[in-house]
PDB file of N, CA and C in Angstrom:
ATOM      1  N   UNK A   1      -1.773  15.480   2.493  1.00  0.00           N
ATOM      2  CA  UNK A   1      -1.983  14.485   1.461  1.00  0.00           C
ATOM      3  C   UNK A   1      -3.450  14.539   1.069  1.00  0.00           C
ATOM      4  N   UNK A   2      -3.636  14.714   0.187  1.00  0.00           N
ATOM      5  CA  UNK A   2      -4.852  14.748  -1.028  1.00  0.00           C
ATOM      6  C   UNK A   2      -5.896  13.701  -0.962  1.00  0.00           C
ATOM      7  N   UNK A   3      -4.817  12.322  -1.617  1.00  0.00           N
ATOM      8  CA  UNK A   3      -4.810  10.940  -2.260  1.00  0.00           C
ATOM      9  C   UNK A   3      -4.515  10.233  -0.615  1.00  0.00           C
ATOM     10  N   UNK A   4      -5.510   9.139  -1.241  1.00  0.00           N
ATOM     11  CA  UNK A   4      -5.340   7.935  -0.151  1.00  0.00           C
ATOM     12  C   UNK A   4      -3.864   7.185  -1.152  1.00  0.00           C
ATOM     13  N   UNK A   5      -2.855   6.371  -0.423  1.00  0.00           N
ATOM     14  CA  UNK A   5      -1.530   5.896  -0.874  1.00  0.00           C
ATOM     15  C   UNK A   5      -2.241   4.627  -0.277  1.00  0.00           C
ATOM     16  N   UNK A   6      -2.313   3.612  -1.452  1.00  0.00           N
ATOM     17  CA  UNK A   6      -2.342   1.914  -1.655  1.00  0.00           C
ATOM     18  C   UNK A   6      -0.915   1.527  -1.466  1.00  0.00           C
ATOM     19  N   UNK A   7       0.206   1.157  -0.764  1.00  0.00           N
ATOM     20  CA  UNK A   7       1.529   0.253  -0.630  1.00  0.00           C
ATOM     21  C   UNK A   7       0.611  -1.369  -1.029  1.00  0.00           C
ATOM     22  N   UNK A   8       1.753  -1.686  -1.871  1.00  0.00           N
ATOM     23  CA  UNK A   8       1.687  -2.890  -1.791  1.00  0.00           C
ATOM     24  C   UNK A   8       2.986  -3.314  -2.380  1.00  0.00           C
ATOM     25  N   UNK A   9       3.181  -5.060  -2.940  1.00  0.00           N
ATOM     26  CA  UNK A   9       4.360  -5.479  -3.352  1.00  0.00           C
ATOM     27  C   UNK A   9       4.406  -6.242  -4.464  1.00  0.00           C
ATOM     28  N   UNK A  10       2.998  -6.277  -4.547  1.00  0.00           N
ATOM     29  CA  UNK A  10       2.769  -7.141  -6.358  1.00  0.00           C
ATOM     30  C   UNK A  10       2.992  -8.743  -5.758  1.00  0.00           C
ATOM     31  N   UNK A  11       2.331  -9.052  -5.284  1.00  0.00           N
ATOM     32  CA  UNK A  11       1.726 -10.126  -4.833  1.00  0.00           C
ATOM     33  C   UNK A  11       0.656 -10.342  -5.218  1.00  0.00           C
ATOM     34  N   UNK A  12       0.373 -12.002  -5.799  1.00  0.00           N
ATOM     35  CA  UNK A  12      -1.442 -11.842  -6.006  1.00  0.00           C
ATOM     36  C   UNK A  12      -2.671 -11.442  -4.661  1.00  0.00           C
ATOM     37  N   UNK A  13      -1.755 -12.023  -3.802  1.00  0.00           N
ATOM     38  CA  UNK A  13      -2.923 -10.822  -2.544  1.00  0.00           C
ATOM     39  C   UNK A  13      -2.964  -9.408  -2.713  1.00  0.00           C
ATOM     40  N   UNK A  14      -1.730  -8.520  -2.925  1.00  0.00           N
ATOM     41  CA  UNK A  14      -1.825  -7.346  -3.218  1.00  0.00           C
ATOM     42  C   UNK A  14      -2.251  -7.275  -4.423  1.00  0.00           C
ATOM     43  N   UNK A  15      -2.122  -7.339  -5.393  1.00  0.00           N
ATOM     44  CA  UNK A  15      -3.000  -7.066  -6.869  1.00  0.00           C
ATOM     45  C   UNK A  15      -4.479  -6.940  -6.602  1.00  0.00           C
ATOM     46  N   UNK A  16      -5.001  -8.449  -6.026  1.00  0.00           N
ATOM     47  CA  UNK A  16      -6.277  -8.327  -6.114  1.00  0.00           C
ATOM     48  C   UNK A  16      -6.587  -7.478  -5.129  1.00  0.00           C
ATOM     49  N   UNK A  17      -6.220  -6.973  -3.789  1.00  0.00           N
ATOM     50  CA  UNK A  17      -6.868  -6.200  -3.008  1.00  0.00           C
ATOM     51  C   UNK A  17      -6.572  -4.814  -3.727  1.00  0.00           C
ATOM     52  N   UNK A  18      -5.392  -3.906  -4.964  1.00  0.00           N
ATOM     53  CA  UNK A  18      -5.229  -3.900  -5.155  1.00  0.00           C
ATOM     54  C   UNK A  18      -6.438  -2.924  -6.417  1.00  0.00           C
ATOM     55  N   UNK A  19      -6.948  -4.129  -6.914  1.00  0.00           N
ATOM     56  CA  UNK A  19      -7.851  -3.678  -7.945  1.00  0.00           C
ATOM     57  C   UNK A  19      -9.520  -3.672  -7.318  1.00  0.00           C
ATOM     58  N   UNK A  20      -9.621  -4.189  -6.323  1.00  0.00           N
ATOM     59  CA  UNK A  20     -10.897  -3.986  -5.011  1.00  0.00           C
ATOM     60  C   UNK A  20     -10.595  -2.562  -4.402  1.00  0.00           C
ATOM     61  N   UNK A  21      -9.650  -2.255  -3.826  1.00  0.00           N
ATOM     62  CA  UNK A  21      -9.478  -0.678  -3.514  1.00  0.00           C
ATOM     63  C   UNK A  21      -9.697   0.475  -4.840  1.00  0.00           C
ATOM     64  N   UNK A  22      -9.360  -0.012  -5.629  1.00  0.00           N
ATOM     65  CA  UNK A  22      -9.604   0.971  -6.997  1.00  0.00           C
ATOM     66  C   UNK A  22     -11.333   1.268  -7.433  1.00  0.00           C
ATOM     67  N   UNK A  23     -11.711  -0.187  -7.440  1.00  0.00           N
ATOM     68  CA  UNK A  23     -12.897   0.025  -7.608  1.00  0.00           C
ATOM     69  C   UNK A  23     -13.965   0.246  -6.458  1.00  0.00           C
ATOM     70  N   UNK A  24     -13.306   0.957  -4.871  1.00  0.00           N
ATOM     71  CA  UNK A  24     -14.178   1.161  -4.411  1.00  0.00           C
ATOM     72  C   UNK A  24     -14.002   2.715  -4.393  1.00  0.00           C
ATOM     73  N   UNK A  25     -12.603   3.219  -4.357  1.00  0.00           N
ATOM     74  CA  UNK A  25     -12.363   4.639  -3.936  1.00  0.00           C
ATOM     75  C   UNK A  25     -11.646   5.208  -5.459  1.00  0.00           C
ATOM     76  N   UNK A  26     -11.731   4.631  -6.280  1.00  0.00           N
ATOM     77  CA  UNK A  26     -11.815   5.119  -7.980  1.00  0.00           C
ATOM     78  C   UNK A  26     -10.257   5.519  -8.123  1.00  0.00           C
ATOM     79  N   UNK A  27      -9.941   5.432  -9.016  1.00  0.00           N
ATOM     80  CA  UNK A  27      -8.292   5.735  -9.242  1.00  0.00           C
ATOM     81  C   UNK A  27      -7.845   7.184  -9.237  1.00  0.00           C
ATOM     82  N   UNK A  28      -8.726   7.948  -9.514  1.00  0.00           N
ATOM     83  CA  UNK A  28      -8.527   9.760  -8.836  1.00  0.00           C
ATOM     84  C   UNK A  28      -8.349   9.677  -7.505  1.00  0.00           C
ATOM     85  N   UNK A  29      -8.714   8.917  -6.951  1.00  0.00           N
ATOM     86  CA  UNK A  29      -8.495   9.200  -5.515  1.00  0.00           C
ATOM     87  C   UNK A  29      -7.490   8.234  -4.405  1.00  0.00           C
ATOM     88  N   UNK A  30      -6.712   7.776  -5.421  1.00  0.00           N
ATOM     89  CA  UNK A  30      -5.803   6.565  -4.630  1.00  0.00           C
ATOM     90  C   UNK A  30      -4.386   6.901  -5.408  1.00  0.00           C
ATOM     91  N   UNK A  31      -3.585   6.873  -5.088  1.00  0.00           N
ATOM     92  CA  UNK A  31      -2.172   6.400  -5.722  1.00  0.00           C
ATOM     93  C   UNK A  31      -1.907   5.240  -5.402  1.00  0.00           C
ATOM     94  N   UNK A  32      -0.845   4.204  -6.438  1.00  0.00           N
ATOM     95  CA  UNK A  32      -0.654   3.145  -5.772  1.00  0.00           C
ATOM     96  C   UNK A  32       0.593   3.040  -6.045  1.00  0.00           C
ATOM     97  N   UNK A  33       1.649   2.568  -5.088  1.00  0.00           N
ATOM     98  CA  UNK A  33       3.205   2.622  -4.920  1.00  0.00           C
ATOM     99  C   UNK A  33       2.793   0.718  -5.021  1.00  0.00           C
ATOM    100  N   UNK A  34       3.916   0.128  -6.356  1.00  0.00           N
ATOM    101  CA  UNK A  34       4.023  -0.892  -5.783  1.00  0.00           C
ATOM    102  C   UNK A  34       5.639  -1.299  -5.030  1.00  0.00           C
ATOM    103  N   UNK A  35       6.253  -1.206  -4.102  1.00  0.00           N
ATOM    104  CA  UNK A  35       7.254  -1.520  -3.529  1.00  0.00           C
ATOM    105  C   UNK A  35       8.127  -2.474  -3.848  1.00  0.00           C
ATOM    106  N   UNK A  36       7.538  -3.444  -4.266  1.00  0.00           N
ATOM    107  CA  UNK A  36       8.400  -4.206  -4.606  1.00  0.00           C
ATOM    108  C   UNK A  36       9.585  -3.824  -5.489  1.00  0.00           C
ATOM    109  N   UNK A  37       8.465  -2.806  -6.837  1.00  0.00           N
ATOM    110  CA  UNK A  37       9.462  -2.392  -7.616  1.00  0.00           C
ATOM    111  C   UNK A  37       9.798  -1.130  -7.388  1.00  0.00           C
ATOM    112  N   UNK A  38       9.169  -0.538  -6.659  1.00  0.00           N
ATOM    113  CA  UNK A  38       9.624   1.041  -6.443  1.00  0.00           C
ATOM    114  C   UNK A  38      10.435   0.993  -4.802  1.00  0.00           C
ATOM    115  N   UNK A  39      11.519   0.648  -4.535  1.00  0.00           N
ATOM    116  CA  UNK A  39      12.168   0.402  -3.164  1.00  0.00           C
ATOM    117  C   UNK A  39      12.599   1.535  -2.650  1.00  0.00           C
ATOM    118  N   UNK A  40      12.631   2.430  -3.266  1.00  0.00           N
ATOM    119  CA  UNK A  40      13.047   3.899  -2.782  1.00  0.00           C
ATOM    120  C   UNK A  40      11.594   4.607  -1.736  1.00  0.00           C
ATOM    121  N   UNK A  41      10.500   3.904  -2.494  1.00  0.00           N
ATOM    122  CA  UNK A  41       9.565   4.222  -1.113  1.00  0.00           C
ATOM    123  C   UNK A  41       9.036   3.744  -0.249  1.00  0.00           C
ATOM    124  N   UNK A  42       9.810   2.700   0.306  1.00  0.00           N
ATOM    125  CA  UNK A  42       9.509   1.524   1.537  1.00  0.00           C
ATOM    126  C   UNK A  42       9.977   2.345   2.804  1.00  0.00           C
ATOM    127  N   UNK A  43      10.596   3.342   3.007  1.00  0.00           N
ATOM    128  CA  UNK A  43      11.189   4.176   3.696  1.00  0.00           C
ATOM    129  C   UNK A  43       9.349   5.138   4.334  1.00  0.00           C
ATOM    130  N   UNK A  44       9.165   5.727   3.161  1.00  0.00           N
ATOM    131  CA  UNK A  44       7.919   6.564   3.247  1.00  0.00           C
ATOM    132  C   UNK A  44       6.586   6.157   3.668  1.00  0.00           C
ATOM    133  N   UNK A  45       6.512   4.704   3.455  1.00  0.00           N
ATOM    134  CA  UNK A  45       5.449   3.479   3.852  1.00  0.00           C
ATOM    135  C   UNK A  45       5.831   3.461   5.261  1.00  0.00           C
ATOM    136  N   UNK A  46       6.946   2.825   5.528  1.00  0.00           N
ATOM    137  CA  UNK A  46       7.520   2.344   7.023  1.00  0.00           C
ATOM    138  C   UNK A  46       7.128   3.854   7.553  1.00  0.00           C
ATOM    139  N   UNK A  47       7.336   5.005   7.285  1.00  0.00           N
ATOM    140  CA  UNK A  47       7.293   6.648   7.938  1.00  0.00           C
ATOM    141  C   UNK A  47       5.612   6.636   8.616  1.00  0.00           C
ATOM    142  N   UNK A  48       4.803   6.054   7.577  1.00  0.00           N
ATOM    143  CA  UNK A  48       3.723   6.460   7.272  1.00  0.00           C
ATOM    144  C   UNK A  48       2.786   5.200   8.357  1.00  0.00           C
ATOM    145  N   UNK A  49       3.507   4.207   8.913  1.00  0.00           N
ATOM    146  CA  UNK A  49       2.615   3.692   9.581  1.00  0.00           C
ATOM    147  C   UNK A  49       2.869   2.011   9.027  1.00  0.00           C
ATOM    148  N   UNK A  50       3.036   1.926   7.755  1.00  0.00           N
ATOM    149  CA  UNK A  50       2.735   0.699   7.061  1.00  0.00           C
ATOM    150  C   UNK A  50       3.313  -0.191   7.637  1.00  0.00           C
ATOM    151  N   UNK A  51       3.345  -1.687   8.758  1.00  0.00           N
ATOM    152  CA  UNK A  51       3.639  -2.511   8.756  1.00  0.00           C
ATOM    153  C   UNK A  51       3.737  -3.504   8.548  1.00  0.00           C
ATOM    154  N   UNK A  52       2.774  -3.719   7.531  1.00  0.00           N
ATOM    155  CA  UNK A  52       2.669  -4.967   6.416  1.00  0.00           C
ATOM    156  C   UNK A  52       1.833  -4.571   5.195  1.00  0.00           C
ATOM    157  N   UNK A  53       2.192  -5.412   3.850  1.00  0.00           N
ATOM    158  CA  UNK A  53       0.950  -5.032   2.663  1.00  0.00           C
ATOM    159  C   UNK A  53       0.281  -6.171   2.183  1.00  0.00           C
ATOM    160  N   UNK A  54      -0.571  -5.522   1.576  1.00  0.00           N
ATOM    161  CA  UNK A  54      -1.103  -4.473   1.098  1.00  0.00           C
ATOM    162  C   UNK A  54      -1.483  -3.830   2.395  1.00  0.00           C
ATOM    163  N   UNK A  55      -1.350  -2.392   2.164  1.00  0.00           N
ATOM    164  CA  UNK A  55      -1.921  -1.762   2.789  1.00  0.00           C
ATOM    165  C   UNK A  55      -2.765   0.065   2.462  1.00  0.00           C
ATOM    166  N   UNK A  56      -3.262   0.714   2.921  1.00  0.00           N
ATOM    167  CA  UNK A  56      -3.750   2.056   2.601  1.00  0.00           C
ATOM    168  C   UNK A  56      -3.684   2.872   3.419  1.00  0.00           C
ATOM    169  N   UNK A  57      -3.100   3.992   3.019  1.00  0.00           N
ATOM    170  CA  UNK A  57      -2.776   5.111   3.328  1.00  0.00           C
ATOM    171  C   UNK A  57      -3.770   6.332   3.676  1.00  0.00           C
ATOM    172  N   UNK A  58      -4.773   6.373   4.392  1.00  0.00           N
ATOM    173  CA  UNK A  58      -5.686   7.286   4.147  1.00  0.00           C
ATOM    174  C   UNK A  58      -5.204   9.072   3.914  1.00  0.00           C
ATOM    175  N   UNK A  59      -5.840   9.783   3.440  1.00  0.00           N
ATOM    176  CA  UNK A  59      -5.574  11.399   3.350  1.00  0.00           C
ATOM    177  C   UNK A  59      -5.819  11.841   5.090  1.00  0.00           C
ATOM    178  N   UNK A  60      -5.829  11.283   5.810  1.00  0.00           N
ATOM    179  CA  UNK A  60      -6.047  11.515   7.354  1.00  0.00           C
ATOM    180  C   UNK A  60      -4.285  11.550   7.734  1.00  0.00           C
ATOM    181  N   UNK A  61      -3.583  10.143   7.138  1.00  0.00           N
ATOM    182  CA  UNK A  61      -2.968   9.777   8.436  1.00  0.00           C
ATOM    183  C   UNK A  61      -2.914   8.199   8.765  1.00  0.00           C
ATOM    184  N   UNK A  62      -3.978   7.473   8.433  1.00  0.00           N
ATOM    185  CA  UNK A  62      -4.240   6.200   8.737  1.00  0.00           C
ATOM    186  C   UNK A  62      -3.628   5.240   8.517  1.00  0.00           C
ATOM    187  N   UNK A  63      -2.941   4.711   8.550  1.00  0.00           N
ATOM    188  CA  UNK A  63      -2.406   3.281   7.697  1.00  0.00           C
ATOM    189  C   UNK A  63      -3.556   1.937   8.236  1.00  0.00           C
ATOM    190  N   UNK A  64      -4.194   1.964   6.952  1.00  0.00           N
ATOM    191  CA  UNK A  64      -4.983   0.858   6.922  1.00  0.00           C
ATOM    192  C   UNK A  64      -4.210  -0.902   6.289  1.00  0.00           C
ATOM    193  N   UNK A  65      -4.533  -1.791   7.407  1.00  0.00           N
ATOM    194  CA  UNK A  65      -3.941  -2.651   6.736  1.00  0.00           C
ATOM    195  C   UNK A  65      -4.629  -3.924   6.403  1.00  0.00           C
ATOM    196  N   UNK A  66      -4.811  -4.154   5.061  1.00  0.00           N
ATOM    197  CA  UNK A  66      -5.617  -5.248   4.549  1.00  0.00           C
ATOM    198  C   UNK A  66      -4.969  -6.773   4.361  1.00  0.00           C
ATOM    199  N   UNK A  67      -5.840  -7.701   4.514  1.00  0.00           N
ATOM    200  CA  UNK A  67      -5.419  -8.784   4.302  1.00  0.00           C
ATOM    201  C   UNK A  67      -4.261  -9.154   4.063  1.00  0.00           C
ATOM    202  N   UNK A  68      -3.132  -9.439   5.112  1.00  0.00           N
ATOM    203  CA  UNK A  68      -1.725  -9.653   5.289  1.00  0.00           C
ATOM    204  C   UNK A  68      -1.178 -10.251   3.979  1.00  0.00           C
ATOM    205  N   UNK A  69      -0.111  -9.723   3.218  1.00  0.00           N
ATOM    206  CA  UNK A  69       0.400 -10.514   2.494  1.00  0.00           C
ATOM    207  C   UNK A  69       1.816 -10.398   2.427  1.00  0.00           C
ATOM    208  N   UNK A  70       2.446  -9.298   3.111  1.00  0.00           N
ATOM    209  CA  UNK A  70       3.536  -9.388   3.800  1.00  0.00           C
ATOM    210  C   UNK A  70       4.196  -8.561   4.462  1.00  0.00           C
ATOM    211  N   UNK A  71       5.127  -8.962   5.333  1.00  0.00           N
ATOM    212  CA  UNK A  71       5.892  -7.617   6.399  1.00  0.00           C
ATOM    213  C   UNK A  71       6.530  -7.157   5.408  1.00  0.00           C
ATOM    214  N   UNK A  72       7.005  -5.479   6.200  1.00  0.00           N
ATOM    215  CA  UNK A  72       7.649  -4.614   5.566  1.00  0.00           C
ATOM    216  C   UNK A  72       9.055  -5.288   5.701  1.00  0.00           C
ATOM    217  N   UNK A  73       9.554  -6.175   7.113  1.00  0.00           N
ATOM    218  CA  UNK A  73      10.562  -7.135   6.716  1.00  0.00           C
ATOM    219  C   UNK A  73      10.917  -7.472   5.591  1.00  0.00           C
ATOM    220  N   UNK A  74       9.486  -8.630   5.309  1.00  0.00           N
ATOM    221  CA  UNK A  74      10.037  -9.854   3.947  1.00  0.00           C
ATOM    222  C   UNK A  74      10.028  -9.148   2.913  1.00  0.00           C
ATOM    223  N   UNK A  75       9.680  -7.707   3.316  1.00  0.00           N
ATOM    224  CA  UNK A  75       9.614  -6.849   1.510  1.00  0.00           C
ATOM    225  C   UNK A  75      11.465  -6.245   1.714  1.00  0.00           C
ATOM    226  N   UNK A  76      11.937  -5.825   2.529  1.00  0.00           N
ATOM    227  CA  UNK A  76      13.139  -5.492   2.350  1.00  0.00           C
ATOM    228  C   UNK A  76      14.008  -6.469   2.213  1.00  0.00           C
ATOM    229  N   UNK A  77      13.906  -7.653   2.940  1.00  0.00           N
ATOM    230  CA  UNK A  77      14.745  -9.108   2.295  1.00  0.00           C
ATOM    231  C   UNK A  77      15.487  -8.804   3.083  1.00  0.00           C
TER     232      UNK A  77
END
């Protein structure tokens, strides 16, 4: 992986952390999946480490997780 991967769920916690990750690591260098509406990749998040969002994906490996705004639970319902 290239790109650091932003998961989030479109929450105003995720938005704003959201548009703070963009403007620190610039939008060339981030993708951002929002889950909520894209559910086909909550699978690839959960693969990847993600146990709650917002969260970031580093090009390492990392799943970084920022300011809780919700489990990968309450995102699958």
């Amino acid at each position: 992986m290239s790109k650091s991967i932003f998961y989030h769920a479109g929450c105003p916690v995720c938005v704003s952390a959201e548009n703070d990750i963009l403007n620190l690591i610039g939008t060339e260098n981030v993708e951002v999946v929002n889950i909520g509406e894209n559910r086909a990749r909550i699978k690839e998040a959960e693969e990847a480490g993600v146990k709650s969002v917002p969260a970031l994906v580093t090009p390492n490996g990392n799943a970084l997780h920022i300011n809780f705004g919700a489990s990968m639970e309450d995102v699958k319902g």
